[in-house]
N, C-alpha and C. Protein backbone atom coordinates (compact mmCIF):
# COMPACT_ATOMS: atom_id res chain seq x y z
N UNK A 1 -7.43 18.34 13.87
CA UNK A 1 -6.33 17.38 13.85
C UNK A 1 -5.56 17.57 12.55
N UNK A 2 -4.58 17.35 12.86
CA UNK A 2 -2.96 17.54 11.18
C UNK A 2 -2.88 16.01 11.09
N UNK A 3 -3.13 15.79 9.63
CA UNK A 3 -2.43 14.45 9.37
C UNK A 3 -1.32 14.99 8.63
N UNK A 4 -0.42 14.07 8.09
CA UNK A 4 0.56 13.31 7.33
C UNK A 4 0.48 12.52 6.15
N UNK A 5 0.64 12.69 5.22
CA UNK A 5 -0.05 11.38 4.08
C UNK A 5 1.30 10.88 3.11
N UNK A 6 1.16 9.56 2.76
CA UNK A 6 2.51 8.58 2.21
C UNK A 6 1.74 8.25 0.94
N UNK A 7 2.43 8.22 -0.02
CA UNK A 7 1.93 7.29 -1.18
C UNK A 7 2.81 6.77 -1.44
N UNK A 8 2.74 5.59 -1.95
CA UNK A 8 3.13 3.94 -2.40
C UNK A 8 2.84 3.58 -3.50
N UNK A 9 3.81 3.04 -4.29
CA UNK A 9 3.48 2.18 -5.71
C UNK A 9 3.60 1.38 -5.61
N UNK A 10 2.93 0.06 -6.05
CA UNK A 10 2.79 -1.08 -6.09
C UNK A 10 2.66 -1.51 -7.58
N UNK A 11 3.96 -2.25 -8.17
CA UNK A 11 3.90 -3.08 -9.54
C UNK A 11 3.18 -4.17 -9.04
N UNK A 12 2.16 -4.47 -10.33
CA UNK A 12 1.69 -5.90 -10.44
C UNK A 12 2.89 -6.64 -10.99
N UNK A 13 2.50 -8.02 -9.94
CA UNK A 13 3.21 -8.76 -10.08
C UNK A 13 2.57 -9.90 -11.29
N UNK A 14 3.24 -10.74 -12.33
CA UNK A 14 2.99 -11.61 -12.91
C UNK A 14 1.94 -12.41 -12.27
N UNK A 15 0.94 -13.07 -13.43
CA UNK A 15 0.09 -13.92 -12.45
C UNK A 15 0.97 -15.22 -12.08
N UNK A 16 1.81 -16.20 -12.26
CA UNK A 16 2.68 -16.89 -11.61
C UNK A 16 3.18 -16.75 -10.31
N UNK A 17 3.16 -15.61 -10.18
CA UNK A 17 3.78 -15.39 -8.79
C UNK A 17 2.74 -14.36 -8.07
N UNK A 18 1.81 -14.61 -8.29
CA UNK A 18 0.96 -13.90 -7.99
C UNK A 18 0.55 -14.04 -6.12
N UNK A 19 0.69 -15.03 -5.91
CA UNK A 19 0.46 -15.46 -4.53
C UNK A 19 1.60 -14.55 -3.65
N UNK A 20 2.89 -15.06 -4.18
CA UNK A 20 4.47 -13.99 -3.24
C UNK A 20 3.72 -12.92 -3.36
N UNK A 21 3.92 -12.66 -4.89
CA UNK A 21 3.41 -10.82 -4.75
C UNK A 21 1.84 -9.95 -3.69
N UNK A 22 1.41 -11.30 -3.93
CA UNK A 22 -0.11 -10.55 -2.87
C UNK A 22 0.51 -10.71 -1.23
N UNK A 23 1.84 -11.53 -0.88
CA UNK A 23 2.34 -11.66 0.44
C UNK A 23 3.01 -10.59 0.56
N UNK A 24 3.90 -9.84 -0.19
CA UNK A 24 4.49 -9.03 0.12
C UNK A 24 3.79 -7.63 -0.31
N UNK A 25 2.79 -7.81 -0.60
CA UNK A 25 2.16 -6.33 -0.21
C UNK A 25 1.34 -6.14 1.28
N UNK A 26 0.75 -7.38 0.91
CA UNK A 26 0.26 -7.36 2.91
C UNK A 26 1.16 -7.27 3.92
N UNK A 27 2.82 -7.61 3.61
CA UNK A 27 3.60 -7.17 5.12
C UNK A 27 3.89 -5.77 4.90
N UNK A 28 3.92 -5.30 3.22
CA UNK A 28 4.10 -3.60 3.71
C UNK A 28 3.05 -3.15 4.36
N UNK A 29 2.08 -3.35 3.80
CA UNK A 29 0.83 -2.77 4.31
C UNK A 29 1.15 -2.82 6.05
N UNK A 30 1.26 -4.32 6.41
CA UNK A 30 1.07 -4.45 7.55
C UNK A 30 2.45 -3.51 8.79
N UNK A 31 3.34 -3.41 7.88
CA UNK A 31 4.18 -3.04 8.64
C UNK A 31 3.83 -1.16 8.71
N UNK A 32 3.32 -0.98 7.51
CA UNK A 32 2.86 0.53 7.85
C UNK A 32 1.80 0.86 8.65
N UNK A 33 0.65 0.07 8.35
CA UNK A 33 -0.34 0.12 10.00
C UNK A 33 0.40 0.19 11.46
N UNK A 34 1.25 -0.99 11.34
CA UNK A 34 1.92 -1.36 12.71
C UNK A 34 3.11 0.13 12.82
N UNK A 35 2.84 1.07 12.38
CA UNK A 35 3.82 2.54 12.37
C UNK A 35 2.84 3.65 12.76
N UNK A 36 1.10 3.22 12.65
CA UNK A 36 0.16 3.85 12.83
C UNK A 36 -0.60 4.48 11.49
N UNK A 37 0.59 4.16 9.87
CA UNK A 37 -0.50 4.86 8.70
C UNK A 37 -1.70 3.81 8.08
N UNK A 38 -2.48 4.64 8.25
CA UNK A 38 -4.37 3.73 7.43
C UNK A 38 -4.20 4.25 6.15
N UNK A 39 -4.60 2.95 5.50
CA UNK A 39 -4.87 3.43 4.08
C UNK A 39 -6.12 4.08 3.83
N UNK A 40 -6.10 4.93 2.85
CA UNK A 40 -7.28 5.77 2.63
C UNK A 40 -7.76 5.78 1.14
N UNK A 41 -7.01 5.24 0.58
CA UNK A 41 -7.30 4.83 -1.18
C UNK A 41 -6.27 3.92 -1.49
N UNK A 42 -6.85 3.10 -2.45
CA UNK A 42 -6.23 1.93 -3.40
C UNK A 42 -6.72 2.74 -4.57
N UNK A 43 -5.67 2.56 -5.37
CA UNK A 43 -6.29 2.38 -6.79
C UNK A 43 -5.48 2.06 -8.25
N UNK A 44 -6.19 1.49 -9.36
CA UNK A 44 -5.38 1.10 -10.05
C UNK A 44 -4.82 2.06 -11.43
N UNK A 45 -3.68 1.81 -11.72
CA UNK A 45 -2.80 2.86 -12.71
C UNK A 45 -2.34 2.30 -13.96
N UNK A 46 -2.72 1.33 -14.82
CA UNK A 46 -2.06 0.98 -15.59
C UNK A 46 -1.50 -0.53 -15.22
N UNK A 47 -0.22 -0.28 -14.91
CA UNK A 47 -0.04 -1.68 -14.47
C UNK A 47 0.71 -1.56 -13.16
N UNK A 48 0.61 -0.40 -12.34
CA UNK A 48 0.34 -0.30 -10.50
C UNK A 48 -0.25 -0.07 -10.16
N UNK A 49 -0.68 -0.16 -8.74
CA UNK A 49 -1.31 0.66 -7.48
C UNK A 49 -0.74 1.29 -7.26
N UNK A 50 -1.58 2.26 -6.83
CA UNK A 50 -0.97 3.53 -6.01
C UNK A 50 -2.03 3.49 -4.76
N UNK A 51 -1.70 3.28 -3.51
CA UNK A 51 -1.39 3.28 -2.24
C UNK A 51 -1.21 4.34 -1.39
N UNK A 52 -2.86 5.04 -0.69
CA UNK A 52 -2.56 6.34 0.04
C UNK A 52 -2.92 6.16 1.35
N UNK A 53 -2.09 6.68 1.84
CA UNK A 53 -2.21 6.67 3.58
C UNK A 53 -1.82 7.89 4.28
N UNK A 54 -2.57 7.90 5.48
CA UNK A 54 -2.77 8.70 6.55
C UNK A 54 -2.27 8.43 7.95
N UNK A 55 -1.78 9.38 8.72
CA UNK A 55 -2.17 9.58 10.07
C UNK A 55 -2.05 10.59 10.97
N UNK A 56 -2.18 10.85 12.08
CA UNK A 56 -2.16 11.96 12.71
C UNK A 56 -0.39 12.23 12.70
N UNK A 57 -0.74 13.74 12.65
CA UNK A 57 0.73 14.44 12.88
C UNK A 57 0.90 14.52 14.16
C-alpha cells in the first residue's frame, strides 16, 4: 500500500484561552479524519506541535 503524509503546526495557545484553542484543534483534526488522514505522531517543538498524518494513496 502508498500512503501520503501532511504535517501541521500547531501554536500553543495562551493558557487564557486555552479552552478555544484546544476547540479549534479538535475541528482540524476532526475535519482531516473526516478527509480520511490518521494521525501518526504528535509532538512537542518549543512552543508548537507538529502534527503528522497519513493515508492511503
Amino acid at each position: 500500500m502508498r500512503w501520503e503524509y501532511k504535517v501541521i503546526i500547531l501554536k500553543l495557545g495562551t493558557f487564557s484561552n486555552a479552552e478555544e484553542h484546544s476547540r479549534q484543534i479538535e475541528e482540524q483534526m476532526n475535519q482531516l479524519g473526516a478527509t480520511g488522514w490518521e494521525l501518526v505522531s504528535f509532538m512537542l517543538m518549543s512552543t508548537k506541535y507538529r502534527a503528522i498524518f497519513k493515508r492511503a494513496k
